[in-house]
Protein backbone atom coordinates (compact mmCIF):
# COMPACT_ATOMS: atom_id res chain seq x y z
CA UNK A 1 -36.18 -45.56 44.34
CA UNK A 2 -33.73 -45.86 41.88
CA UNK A 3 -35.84 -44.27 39.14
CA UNK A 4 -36.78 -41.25 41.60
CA UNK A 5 -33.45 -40.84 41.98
CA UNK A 6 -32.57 -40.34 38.19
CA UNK A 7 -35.38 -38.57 37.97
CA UNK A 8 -34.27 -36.12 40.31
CA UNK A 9 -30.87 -36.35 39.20
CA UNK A 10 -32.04 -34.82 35.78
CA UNK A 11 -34.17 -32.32 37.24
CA UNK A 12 -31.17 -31.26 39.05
CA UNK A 13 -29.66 -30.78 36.09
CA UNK A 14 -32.03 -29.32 34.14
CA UNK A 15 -32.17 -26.39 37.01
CA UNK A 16 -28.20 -26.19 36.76
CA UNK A 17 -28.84 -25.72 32.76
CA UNK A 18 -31.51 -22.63 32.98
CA UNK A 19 -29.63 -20.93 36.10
CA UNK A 20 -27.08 -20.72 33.93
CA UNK A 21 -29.00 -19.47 30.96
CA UNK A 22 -30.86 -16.64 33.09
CA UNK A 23 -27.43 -15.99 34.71
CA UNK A 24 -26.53 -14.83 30.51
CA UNK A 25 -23.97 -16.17 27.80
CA UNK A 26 -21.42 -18.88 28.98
CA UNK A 27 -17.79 -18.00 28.61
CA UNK A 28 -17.40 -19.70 25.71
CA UNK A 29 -20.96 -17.77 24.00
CA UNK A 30 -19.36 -14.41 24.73
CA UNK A 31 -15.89 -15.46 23.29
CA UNK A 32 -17.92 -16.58 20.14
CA UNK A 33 -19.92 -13.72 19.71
CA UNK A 34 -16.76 -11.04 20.36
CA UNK A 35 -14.56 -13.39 17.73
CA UNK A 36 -18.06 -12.45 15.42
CA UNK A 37 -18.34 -8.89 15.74
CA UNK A 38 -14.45 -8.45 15.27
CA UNK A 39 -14.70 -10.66 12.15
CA UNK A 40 -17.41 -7.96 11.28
CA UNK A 41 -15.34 -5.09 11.88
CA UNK A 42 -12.17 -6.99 10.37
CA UNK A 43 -13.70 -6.95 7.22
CA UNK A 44 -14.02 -3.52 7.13
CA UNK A 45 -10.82 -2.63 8.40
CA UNK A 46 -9.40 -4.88 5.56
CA UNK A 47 -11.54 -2.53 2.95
CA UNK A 48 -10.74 0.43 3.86
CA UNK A 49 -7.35 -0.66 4.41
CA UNK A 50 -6.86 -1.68 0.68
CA UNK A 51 -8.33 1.20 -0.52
CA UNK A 52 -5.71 3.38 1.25
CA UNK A 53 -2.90 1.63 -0.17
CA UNK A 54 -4.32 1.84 -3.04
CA UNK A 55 -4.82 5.95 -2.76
CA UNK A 56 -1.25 6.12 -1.68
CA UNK A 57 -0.25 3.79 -4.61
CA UNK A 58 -1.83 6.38 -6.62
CA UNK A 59 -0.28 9.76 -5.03
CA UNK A 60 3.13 8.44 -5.07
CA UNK A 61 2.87 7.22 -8.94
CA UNK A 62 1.48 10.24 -9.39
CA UNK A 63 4.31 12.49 -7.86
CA UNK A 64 6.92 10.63 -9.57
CA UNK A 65 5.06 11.06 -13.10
CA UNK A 66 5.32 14.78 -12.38
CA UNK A 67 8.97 14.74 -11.04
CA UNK A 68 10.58 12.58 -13.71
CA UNK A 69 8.20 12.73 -16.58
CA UNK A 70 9.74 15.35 -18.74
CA UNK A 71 13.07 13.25 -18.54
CA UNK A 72 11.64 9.90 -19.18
CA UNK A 73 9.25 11.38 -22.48
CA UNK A 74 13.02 13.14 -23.83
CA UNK A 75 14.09 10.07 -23.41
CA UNK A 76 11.80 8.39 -25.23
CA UNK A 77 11.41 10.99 -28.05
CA UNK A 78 15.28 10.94 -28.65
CA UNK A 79 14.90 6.80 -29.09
CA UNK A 80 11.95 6.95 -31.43
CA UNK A 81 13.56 9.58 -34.15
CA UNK A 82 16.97 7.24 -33.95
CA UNK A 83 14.81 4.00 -34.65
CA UNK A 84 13.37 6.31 -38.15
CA UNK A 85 16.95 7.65 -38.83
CA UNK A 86 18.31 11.68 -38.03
CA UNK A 87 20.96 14.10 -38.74
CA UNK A 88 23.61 14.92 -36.69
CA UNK A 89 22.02 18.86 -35.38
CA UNK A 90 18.61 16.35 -34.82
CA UNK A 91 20.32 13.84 -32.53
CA UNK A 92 22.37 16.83 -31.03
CA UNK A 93 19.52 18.93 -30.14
CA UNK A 94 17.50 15.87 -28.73
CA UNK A 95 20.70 15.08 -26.16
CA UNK A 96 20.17 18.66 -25.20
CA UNK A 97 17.00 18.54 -24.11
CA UNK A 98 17.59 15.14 -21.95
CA UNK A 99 20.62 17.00 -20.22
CA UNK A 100 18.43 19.76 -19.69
CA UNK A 101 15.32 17.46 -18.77
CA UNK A 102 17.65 15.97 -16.23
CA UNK A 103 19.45 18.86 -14.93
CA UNK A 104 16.09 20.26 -13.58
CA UNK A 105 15.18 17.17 -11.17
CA UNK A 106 16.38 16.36 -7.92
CA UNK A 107 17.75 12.89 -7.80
CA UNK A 108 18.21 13.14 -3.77
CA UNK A 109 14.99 13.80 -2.94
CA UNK A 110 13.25 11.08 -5.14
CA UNK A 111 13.43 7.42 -3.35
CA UNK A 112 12.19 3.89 -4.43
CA UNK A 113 11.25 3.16 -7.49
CA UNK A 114 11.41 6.38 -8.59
CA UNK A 115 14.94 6.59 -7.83
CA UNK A 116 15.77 3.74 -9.87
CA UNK A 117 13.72 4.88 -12.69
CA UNK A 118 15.65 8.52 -12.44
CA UNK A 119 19.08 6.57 -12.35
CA UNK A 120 18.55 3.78 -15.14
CA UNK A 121 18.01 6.88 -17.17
CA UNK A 122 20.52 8.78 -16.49
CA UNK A 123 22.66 5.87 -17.54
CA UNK A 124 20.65 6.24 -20.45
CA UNK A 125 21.74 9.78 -21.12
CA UNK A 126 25.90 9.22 -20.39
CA UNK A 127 25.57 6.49 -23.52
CA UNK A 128 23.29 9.01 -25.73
CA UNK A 129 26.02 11.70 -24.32
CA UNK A 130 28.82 9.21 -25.63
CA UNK A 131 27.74 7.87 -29.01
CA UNK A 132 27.36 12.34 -29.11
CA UNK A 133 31.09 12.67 -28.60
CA UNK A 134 31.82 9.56 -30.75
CA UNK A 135 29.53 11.22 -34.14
CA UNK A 136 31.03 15.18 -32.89
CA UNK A 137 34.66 13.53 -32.92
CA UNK A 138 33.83 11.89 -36.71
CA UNK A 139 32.48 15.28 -37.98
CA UNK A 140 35.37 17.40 -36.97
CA UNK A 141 37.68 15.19 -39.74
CA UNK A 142 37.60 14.74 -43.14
CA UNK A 143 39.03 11.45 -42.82
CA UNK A 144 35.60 9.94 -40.69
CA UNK A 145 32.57 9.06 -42.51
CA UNK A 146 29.43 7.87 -40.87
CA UNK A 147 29.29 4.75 -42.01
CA UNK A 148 32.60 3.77 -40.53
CA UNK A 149 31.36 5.09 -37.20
CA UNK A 150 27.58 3.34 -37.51
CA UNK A 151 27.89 0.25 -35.91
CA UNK A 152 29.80 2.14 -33.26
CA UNK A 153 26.51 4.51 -33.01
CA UNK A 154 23.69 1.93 -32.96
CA UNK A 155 25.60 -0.47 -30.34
CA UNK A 156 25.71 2.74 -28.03
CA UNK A 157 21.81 3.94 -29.18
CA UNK A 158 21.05 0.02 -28.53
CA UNK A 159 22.91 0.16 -24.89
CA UNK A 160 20.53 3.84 -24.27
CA UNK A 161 17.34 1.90 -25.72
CA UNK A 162 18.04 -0.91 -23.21
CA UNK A 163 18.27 1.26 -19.87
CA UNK A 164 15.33 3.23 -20.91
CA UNK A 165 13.34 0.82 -21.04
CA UNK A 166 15.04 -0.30 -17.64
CA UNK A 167 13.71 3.39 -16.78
CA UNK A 168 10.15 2.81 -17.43
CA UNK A 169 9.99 -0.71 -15.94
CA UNK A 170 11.08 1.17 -12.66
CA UNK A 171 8.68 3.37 -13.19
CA UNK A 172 5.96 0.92 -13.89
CA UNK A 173 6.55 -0.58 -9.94
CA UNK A 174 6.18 2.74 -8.32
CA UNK A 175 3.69 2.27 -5.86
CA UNK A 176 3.78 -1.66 -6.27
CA UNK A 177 5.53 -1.53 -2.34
CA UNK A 178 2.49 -0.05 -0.69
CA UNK A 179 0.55 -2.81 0.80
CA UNK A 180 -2.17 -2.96 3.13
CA UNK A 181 -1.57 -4.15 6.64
CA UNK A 182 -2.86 -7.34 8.14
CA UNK A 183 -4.75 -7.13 11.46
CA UNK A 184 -5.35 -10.09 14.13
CA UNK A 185 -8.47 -11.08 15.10
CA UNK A 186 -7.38 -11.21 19.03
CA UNK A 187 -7.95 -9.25 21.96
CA UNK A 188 -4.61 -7.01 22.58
CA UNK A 189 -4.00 -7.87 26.50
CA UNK A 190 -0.05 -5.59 25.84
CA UNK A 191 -0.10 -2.45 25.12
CA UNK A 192 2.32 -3.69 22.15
CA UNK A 193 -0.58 -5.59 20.52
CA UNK A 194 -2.83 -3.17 20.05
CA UNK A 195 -1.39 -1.55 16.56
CA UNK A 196 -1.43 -5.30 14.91
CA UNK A 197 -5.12 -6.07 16.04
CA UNK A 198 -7.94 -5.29 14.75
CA UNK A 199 -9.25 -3.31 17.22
CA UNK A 200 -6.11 -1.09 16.49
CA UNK A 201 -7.33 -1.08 12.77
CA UNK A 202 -10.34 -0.13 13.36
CA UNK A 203 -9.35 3.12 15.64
CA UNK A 204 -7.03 3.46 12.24
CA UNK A 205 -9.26 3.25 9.39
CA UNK A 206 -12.42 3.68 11.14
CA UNK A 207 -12.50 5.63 13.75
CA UNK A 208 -10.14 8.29 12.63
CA UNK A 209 -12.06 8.58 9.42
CA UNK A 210 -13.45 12.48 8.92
CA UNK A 211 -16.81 10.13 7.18
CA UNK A 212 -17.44 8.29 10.92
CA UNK A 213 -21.24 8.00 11.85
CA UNK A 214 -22.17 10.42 14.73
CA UNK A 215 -23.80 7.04 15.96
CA UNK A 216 -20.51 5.23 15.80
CA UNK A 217 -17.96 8.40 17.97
CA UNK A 218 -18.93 6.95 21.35
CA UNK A 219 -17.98 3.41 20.29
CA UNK A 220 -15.27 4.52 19.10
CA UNK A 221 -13.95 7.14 21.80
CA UNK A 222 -15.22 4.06 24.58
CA UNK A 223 -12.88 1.89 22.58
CA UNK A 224 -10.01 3.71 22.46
CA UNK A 225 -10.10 4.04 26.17
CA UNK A 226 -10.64 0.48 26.40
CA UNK A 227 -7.57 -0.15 24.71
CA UNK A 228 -4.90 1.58 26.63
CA UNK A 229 -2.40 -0.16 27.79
CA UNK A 230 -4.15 -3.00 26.36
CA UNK A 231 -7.31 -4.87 27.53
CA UNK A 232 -7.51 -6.56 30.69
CA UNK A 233 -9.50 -9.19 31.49
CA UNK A 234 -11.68 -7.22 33.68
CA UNK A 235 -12.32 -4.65 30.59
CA UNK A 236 -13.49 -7.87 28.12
CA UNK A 237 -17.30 -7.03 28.89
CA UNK A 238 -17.22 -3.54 28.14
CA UNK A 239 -15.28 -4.13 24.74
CA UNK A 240 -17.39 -7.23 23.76
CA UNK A 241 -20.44 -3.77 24.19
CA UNK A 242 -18.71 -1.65 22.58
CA UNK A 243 -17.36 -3.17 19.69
CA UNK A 244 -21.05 -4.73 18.95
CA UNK A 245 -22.54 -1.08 19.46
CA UNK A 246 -19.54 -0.28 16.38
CA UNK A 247 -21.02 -3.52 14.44
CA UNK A 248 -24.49 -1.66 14.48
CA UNK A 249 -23.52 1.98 14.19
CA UNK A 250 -21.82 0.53 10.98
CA UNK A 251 -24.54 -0.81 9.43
CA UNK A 252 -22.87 -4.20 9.87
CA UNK A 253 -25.26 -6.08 11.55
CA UNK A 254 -28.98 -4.87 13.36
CA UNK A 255 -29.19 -4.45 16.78
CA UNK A 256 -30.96 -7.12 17.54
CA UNK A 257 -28.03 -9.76 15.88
């Protein structure tokens, strides 16, 4: 009797095992497979994410070169015909064409790094625009000679040197503050959530992307309805669906994964 009975005790259980198996995934199956397809999407998200930053990177380094350029190469052209030696109507003319380099930006409207490129060159300018005042003032005598006002000059063209270069290592780091976002790999049950999941990233980068599949716009539109307000609990089925549908329109993973 005793052996019937664990006999039928594992039968028992072996029924309990397949009813659950034709009833579908356990819990714990489904939570596995929807922390899979997210990883799948995640990794996406994080792509096209970088990419972006890097594009914007790109446009704003590009914007400042066009804003500020002029300046910064009058700059540098003044510094490289002091380090070979110049005249007086030379060094004159080249602090003319800074002023005049600077006069035509817009210091307001530049921010960042940009900004501190514009302004470590401007100090720049003020000391060329001094040592200018200190050589004009030695000119207008016949008692100055250049030599008694050289070690003035190349102190002052050594103090310019110093913030342009301070100029173009601000200008090196434009950009350098545009960084890709992180996304969590968890389902958003607050409205809140949503923007720092990955679900949010991938209505972001991948579903508001003019190059999305035809075979991925229900997905997504099914997703973004999904994830208003947040998801509830009762909603978890239809996004573990949808989001696998996404994996496949993607070319992530086949169908049949």
């Amino acid at each position: 009797m005793l052996a019937r009975s664990r006999k039928l005790g594992a039968l028992a259980l072996v029924v309990a095992v397949g009813t659950t198996a034709c009833g579908g995934p356990s819990a714990a199956q489904r939570e596995r497979a929807r922390h899979a397809d997210a990883q799948l999407l995640l990794g996406e998200v994080n792509t096209r994410a970088r990419n972006a930053a890097t594009a914007e990177a790109t446009r704003e380094t590009q914007a400042c070169n066009r804003q500020i350029g002029t300046f910064m190469s009058a700059l540098e052209d003044l510094e490289s015909k002091i380090s070979v030696g110049l005249t007086f109507p030379t060094y004159t003319a080249g602090v003319a064409k800074i002023r005049a380099a600077y006069g035509a930006l817009s210091p307001s409207a530049l921010s960042g790094a940009c900004q501190a490129a514009t302004g470590a060159g401007h100090t720049s300018l003020n000391t060329y625009i001094s040592a200018l005042d200190t050589w004009m003032a030695c000119t207008s005598t016949t008692k100055c000679s250049t030599d008694s006002i050289a070690a003035n000059l190349q102190a002052q063209w050594a103090n310019a040197a110093a913030q342009t270069e301070a100029a173009k290592t601000a200008l090196d780091e434009v950009g350098d503050n545009v960084l890709a976002p992180t996304y969590q790999n968890a389902v958003p049950a607050k409205a809140s959530a949503v923007a720092g999941s990955v679900y949010g990233g991938v209505v972001k980068f991948i579903c508001d992307a003019a190059s999305l599949p035809r075979a991925a716009k229900a997905s997504c539109a099914q997703l973004e309805s999904i994830l208003q307000g947040g998801v509830e609990p009762s909603e978890l089925k239809d996004l573990d669906s949808t989001t696998s549908a996404l994996a496949v329109a993607l070319g992530l993973k086949t169908a049949t994964t």
